[in-house]
PDB file of N, CA and C in Angstrom:
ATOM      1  N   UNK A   1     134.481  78.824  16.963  1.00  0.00           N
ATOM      2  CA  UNK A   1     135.245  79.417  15.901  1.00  0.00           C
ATOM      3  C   UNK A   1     134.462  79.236  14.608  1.00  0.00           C
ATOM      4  N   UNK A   2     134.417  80.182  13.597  1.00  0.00           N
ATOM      5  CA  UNK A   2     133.377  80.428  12.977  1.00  0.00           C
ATOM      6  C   UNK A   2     134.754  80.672  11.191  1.00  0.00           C
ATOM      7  N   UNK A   3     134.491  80.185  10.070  1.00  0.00           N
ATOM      8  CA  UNK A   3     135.107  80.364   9.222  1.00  0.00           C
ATOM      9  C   UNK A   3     134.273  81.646   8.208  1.00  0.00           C
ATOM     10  N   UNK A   4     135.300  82.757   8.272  1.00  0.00           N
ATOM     11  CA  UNK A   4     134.399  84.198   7.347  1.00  0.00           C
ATOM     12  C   UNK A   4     135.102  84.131   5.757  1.00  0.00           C
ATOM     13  N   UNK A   5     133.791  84.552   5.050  1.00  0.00           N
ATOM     14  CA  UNK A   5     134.574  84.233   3.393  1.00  0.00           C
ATOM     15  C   UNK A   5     134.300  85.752   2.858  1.00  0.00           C
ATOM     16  N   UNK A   6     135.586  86.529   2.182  1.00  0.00           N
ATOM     17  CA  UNK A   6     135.643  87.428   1.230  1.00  0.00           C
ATOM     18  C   UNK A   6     134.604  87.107   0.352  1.00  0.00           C
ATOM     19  N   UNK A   7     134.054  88.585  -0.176  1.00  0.00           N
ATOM     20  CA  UNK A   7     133.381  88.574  -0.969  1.00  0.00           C
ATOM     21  C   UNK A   7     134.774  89.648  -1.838  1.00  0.00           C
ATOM     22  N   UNK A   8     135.366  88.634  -2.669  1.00  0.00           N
ATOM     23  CA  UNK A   8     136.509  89.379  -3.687  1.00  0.00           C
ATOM     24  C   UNK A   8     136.020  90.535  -4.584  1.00  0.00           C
ATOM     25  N   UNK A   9     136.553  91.446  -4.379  1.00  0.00           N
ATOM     26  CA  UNK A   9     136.325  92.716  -5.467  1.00  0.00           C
ATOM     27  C   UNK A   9     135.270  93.563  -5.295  1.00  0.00           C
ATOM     28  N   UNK A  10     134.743  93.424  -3.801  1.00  0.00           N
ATOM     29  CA  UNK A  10     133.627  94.002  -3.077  1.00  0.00           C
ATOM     30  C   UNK A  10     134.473  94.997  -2.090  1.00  0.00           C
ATOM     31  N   UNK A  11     134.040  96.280  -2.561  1.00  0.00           N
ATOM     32  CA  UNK A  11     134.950  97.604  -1.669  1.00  0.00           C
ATOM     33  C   UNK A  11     133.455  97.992  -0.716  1.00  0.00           C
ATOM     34  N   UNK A  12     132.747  97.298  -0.119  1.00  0.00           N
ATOM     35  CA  UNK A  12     131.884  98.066   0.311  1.00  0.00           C
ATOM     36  C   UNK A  12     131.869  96.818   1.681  1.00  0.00           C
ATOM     37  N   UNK A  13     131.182  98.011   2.617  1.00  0.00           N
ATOM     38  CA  UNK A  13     131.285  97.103   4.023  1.00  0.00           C
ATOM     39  C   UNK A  13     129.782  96.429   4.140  1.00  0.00           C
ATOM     40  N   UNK A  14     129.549  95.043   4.427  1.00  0.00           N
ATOM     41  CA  UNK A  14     129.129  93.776   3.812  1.00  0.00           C
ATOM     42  C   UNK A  14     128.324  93.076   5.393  1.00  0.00           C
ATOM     43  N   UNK A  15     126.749  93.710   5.155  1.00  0.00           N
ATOM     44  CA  UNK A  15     126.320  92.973   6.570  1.00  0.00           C
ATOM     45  C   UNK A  15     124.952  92.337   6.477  1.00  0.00           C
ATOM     46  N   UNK A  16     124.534  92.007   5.214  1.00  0.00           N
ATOM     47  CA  UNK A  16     123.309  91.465   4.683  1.00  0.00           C
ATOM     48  C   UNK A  16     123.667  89.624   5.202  1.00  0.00           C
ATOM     49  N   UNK A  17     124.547  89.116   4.899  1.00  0.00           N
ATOM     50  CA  UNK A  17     125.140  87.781   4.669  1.00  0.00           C
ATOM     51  C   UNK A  17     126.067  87.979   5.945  1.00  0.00           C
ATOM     52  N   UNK A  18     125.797  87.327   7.193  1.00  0.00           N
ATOM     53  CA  UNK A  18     126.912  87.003   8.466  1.00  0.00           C
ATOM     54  C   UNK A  18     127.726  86.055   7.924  1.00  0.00           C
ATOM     55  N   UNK A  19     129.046  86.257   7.717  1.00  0.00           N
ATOM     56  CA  UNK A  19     129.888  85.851   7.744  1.00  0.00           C
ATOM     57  C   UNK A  19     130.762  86.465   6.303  1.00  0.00           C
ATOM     58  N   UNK A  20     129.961  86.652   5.176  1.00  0.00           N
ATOM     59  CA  UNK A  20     130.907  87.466   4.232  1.00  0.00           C
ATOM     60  C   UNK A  20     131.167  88.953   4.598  1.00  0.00           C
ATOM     61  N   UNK A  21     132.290  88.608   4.100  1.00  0.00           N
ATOM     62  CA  UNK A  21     133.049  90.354   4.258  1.00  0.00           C
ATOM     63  C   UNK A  21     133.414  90.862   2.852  1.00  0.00           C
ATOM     64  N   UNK A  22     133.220  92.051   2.635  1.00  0.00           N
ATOM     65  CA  UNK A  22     133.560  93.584   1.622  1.00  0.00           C
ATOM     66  C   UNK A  22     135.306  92.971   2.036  1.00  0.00           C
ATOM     67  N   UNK A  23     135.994  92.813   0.627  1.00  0.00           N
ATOM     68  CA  UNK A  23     137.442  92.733   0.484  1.00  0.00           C
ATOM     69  C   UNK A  23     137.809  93.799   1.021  1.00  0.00           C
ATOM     70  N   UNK A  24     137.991  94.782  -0.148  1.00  0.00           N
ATOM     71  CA  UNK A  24     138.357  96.209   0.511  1.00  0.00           C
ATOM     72  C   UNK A  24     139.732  96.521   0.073  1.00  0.00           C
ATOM     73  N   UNK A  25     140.668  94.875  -0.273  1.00  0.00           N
ATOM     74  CA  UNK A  25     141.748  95.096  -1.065  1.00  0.00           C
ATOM     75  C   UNK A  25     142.790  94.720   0.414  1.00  0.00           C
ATOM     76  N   UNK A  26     142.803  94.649   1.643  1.00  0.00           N
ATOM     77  CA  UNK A  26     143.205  94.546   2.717  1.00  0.00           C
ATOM     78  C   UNK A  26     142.640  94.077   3.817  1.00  0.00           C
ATOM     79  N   UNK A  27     143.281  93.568   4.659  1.00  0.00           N
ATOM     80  CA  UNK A  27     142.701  92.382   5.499  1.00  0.00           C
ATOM     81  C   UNK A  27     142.085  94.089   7.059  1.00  0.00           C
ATOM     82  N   UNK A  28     142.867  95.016   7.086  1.00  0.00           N
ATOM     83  CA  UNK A  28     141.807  96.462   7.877  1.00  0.00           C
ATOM     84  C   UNK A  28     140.626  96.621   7.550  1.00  0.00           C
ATOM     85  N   UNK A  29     140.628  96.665   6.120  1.00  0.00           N
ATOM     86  CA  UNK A  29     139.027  97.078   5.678  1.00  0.00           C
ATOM     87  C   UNK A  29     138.491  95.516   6.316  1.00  0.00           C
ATOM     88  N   UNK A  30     139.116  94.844   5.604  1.00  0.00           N
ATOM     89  CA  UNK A  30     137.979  93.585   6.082  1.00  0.00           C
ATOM     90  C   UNK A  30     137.992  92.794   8.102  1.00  0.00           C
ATOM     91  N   UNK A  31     138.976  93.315   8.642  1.00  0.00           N
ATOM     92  CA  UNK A  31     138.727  93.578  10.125  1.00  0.00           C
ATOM     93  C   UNK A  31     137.292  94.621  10.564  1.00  0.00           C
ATOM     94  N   UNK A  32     137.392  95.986   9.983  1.00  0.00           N
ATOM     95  CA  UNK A  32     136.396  96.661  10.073  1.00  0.00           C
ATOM     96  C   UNK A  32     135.264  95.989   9.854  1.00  0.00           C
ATOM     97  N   UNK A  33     134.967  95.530   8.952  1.00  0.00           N
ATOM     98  CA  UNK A  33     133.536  94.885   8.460  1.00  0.00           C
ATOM     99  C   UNK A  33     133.332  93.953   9.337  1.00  0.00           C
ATOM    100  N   UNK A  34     134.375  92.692   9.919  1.00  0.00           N
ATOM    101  CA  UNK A  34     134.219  91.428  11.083  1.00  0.00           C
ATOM    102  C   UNK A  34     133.657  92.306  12.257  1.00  0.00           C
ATOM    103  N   UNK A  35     134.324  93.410  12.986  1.00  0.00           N
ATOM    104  CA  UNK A  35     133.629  94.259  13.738  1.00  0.00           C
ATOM    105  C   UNK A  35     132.753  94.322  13.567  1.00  0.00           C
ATOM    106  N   UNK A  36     132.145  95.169  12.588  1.00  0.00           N
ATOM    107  CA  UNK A  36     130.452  95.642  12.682  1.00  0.00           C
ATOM    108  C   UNK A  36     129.922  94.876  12.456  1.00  0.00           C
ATOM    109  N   UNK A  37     129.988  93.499  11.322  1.00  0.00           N
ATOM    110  CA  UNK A  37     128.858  92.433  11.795  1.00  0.00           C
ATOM    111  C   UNK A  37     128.946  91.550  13.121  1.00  0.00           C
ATOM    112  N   UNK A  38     130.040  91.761  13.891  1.00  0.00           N
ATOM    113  CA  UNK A  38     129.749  91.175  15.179  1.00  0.00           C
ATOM    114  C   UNK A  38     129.476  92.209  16.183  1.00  0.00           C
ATOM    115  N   UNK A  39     128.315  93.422  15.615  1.00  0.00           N
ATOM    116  CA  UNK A  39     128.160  94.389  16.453  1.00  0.00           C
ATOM    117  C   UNK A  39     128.614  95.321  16.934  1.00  0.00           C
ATOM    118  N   UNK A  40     129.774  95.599  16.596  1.00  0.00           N
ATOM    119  CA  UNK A  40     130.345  96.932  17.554  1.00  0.00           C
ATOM    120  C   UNK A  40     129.843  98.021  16.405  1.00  0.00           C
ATOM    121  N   UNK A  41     129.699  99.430  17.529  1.00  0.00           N
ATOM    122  CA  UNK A  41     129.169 100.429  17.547  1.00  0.00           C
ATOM    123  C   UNK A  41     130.840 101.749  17.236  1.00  0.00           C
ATOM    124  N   UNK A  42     131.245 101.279  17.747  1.00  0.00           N
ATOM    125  CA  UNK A  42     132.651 101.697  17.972  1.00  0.00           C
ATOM    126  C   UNK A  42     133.649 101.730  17.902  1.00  0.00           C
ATOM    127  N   UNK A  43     134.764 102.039  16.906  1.00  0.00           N
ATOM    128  CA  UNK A  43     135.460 101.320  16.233  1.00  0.00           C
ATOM    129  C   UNK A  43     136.881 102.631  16.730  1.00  0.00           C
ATOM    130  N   UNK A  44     138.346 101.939  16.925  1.00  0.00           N
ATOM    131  CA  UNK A  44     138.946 102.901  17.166  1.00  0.00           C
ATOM    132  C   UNK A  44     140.247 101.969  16.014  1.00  0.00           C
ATOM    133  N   UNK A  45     140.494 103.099  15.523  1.00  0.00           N
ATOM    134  CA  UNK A  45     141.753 102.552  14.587  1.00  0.00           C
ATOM    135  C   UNK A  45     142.727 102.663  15.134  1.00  0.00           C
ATOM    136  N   UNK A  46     143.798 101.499  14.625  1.00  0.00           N
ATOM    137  CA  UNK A  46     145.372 101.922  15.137  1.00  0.00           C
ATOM    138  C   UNK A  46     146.188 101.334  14.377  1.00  0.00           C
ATOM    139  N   UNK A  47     146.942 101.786  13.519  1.00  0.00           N
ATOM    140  CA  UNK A  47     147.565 101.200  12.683  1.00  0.00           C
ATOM    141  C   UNK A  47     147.311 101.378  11.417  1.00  0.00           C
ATOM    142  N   UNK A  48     146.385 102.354  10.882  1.00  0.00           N
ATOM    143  CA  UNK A  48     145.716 102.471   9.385  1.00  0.00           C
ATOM    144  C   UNK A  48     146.516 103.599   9.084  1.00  0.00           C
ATOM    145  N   UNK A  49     148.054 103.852   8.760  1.00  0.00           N
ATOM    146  CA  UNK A  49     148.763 104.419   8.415  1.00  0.00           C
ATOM    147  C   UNK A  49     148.151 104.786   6.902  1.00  0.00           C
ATOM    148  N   UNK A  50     148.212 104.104   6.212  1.00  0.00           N
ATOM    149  CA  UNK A  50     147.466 104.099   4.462  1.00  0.00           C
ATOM    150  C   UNK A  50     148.815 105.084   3.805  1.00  0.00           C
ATOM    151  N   UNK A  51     150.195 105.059   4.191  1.00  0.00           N
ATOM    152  CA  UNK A  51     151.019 105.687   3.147  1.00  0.00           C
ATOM    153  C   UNK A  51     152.662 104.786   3.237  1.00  0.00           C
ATOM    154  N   UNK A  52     153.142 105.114   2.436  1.00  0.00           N
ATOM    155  CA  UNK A  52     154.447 104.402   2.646  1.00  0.00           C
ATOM    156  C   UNK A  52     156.091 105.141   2.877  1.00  0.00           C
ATOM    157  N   UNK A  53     155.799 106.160   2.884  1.00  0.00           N
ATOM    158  CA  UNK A  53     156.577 107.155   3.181  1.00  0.00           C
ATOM    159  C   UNK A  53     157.469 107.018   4.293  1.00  0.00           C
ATOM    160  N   UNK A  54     156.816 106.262   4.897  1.00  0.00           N
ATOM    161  CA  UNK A  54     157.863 106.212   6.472  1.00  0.00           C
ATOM    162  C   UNK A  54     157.798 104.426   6.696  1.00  0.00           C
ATOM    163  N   UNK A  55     157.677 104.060   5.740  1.00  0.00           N
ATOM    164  CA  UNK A  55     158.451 102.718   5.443  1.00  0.00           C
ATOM    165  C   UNK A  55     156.800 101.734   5.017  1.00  0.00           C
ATOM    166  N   UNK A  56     157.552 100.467   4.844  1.00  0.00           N
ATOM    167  CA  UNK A  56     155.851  99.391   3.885  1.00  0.00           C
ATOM    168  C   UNK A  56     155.276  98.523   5.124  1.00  0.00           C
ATOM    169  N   UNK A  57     155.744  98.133   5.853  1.00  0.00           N
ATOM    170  CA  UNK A  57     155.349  97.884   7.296  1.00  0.00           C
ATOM    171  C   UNK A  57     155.752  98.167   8.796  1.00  0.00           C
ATOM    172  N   UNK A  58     155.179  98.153   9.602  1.00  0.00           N
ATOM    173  CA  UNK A  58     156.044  98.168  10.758  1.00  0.00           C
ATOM    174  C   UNK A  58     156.718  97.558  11.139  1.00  0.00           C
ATOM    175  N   UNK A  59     156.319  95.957  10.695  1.00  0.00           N
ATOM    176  CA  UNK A  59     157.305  95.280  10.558  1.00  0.00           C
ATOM    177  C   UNK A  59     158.493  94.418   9.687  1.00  0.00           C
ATOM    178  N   UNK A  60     158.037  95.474   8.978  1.00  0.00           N
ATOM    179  CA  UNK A  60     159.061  95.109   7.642  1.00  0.00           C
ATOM    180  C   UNK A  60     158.858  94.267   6.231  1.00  0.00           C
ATOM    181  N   UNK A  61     159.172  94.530   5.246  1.00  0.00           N
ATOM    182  CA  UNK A  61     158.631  93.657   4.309  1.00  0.00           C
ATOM    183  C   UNK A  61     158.071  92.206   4.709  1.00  0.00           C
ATOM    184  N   UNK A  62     157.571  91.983   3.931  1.00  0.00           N
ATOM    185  CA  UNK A  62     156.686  90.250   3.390  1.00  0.00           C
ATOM    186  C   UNK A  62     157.792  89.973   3.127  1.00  0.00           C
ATOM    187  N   UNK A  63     157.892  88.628   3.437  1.00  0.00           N
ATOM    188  CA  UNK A  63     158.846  87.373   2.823  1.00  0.00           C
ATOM    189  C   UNK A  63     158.694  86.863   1.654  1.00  0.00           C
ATOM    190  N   UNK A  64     159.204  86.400   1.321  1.00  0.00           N
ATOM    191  CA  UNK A  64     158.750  85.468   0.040  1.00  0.00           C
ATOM    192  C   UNK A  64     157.535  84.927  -0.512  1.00  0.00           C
ATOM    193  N   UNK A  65     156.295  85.220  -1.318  1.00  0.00           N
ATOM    194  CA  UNK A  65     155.073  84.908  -1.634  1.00  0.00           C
ATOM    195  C   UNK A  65     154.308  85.533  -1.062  1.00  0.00           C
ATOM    196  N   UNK A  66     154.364  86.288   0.019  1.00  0.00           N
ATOM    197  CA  UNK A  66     153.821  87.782   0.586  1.00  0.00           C
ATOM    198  C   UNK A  66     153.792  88.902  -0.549  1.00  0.00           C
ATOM    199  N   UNK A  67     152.520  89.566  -0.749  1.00  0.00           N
ATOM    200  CA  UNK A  67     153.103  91.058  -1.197  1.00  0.00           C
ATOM    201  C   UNK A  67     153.319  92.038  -0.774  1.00  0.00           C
ATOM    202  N   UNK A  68     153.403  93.101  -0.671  1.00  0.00           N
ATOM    203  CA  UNK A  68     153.879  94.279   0.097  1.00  0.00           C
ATOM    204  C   UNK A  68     153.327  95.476  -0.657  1.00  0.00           C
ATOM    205  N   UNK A  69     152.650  96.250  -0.090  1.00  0.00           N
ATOM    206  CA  UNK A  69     151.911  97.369  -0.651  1.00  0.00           C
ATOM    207  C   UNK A  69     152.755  98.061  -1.351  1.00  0.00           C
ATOM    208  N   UNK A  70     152.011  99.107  -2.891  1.00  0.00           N
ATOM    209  CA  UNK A  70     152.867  99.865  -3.551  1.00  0.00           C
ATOM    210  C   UNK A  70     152.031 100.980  -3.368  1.00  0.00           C
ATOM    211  N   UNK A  71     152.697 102.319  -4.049  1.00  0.00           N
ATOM    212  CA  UNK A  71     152.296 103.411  -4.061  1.00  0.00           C
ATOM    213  C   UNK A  71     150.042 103.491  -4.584  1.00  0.00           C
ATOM    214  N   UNK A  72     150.024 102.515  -5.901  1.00  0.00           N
ATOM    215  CA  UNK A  72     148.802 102.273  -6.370  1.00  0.00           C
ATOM    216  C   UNK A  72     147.927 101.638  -5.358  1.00  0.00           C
ATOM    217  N   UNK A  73     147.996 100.640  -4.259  1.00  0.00           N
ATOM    218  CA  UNK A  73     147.686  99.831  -3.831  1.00  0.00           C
ATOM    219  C   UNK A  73     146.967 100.810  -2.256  1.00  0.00           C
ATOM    220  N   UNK A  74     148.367 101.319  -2.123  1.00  0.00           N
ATOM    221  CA  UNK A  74     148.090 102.503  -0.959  1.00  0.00           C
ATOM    222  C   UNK A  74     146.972 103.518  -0.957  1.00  0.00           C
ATOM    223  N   UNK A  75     146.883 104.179  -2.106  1.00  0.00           N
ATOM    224  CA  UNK A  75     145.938 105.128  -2.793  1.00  0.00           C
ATOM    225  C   UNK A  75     145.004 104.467  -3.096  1.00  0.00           C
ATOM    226  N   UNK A  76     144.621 102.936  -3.277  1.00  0.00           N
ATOM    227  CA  UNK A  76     143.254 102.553  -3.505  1.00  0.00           C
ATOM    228  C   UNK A  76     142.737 102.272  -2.291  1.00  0.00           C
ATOM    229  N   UNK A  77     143.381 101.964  -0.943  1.00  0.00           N
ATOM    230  CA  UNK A  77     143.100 101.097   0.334  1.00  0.00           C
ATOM    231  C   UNK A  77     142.489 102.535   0.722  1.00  0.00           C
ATOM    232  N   UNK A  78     143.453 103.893   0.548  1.00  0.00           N
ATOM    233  CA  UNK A  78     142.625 104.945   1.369  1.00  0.00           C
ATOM    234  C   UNK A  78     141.069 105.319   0.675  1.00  0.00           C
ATOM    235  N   UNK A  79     141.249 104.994  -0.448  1.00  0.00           N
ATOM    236  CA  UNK A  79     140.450 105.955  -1.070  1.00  0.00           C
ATOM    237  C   UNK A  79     138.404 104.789  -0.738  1.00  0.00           C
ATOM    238  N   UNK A  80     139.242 103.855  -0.567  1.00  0.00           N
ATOM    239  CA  UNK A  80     137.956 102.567  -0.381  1.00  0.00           C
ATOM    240  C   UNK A  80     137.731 103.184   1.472  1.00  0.00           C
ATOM    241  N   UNK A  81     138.704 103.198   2.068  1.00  0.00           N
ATOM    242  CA  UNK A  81     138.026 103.337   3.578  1.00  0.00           C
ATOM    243  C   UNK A  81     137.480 104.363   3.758  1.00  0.00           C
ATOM    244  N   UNK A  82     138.196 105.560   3.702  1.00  0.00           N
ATOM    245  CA  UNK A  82     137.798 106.899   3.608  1.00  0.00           C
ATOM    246  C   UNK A  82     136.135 107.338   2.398  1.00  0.00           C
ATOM    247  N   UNK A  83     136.032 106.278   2.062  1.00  0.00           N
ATOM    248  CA  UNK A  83     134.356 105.781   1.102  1.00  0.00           C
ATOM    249  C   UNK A  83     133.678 105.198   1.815  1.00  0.00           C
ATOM    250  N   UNK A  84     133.907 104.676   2.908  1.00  0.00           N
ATOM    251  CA  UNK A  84     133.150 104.041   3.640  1.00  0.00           C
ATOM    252  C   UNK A  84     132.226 104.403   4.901  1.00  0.00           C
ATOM    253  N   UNK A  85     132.729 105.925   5.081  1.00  0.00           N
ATOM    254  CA  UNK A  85     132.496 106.979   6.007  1.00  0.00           C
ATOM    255  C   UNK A  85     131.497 107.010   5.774  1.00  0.00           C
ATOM    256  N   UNK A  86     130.197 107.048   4.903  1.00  0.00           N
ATOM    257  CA  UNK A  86     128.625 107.612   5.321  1.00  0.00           C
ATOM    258  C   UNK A  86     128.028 106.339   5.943  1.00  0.00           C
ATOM    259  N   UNK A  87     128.600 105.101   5.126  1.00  0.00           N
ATOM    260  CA  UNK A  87     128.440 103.925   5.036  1.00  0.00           C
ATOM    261  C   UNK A  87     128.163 103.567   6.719  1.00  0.00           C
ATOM    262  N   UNK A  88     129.317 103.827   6.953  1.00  0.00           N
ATOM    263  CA  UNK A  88     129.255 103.259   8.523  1.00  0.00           C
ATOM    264  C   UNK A  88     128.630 103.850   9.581  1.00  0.00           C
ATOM    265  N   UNK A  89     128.825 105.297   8.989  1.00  0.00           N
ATOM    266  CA  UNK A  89     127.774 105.832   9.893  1.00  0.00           C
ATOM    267  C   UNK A  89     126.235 105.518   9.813  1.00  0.00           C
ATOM    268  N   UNK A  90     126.152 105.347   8.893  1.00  0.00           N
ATOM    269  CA  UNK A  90     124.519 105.109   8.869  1.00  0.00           C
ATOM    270  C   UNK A  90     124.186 103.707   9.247  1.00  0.00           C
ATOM    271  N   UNK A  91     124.971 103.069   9.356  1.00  0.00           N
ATOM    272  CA  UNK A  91     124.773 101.824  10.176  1.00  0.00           C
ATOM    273  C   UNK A  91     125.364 102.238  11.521  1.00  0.00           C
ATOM    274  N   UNK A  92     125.187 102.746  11.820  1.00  0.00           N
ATOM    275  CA  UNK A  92     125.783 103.806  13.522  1.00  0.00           C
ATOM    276  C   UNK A  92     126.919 103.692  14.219  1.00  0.00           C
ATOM    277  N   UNK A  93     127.912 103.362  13.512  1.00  0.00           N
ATOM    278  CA  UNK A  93     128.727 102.844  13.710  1.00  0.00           C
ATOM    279  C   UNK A  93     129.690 103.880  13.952  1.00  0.00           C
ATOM    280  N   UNK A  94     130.875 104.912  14.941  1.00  0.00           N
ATOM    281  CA  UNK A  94     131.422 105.833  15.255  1.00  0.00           C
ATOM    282  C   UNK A  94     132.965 104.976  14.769  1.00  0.00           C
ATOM    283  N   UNK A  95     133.732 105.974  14.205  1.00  0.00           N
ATOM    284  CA  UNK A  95     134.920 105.601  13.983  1.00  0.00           C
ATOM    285  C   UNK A  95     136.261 106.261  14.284  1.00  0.00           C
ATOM    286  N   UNK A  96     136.841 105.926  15.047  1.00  0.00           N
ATOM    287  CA  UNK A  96     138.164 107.029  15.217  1.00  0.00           C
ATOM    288  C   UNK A  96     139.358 106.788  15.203  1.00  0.00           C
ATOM    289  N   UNK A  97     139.689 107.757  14.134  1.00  0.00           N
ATOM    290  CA  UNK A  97     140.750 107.419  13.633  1.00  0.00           C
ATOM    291  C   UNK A  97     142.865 107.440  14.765  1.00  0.00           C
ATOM    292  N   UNK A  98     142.859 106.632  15.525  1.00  0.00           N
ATOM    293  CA  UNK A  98     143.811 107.098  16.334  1.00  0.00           C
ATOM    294  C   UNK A  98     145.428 106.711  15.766  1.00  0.00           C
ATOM    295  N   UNK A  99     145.859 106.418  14.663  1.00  0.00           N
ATOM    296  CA  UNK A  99     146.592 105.993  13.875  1.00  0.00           C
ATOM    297  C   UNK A  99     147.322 107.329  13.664  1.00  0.00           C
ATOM    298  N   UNK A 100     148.680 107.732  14.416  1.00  0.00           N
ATOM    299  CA  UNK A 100     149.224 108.670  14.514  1.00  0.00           C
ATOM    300  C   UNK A 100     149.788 109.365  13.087  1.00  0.00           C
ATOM    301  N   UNK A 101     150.169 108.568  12.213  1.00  0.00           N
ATOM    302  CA  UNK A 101     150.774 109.297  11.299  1.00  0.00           C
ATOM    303  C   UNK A 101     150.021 109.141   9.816  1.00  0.00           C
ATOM    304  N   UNK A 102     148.746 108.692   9.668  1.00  0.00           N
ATOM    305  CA  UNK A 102     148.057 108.220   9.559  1.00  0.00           C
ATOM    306  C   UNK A 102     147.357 109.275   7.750  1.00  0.00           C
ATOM    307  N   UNK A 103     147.043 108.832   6.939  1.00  0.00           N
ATOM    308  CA  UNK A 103     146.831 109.477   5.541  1.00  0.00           C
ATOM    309  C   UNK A 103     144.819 109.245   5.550  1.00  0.00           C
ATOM    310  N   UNK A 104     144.530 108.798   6.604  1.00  0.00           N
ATOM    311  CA  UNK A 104     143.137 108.647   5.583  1.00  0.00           C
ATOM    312  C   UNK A 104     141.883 110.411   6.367  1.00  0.00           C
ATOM    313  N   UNK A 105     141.414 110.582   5.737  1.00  0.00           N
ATOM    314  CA  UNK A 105     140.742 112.085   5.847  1.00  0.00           C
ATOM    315  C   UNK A 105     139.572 112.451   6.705  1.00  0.00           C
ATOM    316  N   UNK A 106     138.379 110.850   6.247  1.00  0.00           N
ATOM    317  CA  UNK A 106     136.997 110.711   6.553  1.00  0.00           C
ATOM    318  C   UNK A 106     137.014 110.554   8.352  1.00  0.00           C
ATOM    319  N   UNK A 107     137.578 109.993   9.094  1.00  0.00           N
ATOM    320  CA  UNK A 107     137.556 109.929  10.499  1.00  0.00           C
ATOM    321  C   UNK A 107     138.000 110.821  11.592  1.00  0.00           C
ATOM    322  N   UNK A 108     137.466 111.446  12.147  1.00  0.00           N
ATOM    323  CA  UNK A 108     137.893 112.532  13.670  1.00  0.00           C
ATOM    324  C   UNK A 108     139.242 111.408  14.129  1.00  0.00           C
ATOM    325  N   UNK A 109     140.268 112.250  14.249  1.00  0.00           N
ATOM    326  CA  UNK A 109     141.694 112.214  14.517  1.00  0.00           C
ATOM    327  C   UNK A 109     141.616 112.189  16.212  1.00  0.00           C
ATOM    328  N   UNK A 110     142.307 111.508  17.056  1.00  0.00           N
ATOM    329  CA  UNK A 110     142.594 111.779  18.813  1.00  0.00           C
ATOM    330  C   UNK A 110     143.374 110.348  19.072  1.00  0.00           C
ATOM    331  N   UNK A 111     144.325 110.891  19.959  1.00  0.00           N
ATOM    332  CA  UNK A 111     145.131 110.020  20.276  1.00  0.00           C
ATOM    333  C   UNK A 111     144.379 108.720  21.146  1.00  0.00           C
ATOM    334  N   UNK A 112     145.405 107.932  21.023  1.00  0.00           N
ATOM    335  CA  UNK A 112     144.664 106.634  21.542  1.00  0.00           C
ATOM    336  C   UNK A 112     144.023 106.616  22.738  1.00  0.00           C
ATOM    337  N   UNK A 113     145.337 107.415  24.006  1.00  0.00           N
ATOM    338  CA  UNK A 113     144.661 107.345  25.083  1.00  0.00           C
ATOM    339  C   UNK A 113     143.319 108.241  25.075  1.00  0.00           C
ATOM    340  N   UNK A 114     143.511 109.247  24.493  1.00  0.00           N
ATOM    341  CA  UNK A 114     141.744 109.973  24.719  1.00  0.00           C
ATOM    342  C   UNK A 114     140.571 109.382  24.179  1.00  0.00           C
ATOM    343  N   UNK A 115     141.032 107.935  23.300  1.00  0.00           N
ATOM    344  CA  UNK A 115     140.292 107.622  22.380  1.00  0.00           C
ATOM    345  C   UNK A 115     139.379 106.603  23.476  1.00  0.00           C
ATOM    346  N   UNK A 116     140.389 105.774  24.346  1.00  0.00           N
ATOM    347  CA  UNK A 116     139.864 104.930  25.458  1.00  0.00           C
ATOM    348  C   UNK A 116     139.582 105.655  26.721  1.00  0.00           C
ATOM    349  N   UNK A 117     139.882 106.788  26.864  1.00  0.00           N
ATOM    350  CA  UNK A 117     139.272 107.410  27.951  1.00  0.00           C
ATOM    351  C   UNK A 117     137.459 108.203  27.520  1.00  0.00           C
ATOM    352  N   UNK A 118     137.377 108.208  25.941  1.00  0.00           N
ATOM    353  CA  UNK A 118     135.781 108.527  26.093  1.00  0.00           C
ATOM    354  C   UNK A 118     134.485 107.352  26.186  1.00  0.00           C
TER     355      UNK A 118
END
C-alpha cells in the first residue's frame, strides 16, 4: 500500500512524479490520473454524471463536514475533464465514456456492456 499526494490546484493529469496526482477539483479526475500512472491504457467511465439535475449524488447528500457539489463546481469538474481529452490521448490512453446520463462531451459514449465486450 502506497500513500498518493494531490498536487492542489493542478487541473492537469500528473505523471512526471509517481505518486502525485492533478486535483482536478474531485477525487474522478484524480482516480483517472491513479489509473494512468499505474498504467492503464484503458479507461472506461461509470459514474461521471458531471450534472445535478437528476439529483447531487447517487447516494445522497454529504453529511455533516462533507460538501456536496453546486451548480459552479459541476461546470468546473466538466470543463477540467472534458480538457483533458488530447492530454490523455497522447499519452495513449483510450477513454470511454459509459456513464449513462452523463454531461461531459470529449469521450465516445457506449454502454457499459459493449464497453467490456470490446
Amino acid at each position: 500500500m502506497r500513500q498518493v499526494g494531490i498536487a492542489r490546484g493542478c487541473d492537469e493529469i500528473l505523471v512526471d512524479a509517481p505518486g502525485i496526482l492533478g486535483d482536478g477539483g474531485n477525487s474522478g479526475f484524480q482516480a483517472i490520473n491513479l489509473a494512468v500512472q499505474c498504467g492503464a491504457t484503458r479507461l472506461i467511465l461509470v459514474g461521471f454524471d458531471m450534472r445535478l439535475d437528476l439529483g447531487v449524488h447517487w447516494h445522497g447528500k454529504h453529511g455533516r463536514g462533507l460538501n456536496n457539489p453546486n451548480g459552479a463546481n459541476i461546470a468546473r469538474w466538466r470543463c477540467i475533464i472534458d480538457g483533458q481529452a488530447s492530454r490523455l490521448a497522447a499519452l495513449g490512453v483510450s477513454v470511454i465514456n459509459c456513464s449513462a446520463v452523463s454531461a461531459l462531451e470529449a469521450y465516445p459514449k457506449m454502454s457499459l456492456s459493449e464497453a467490456l465486450q470490446c
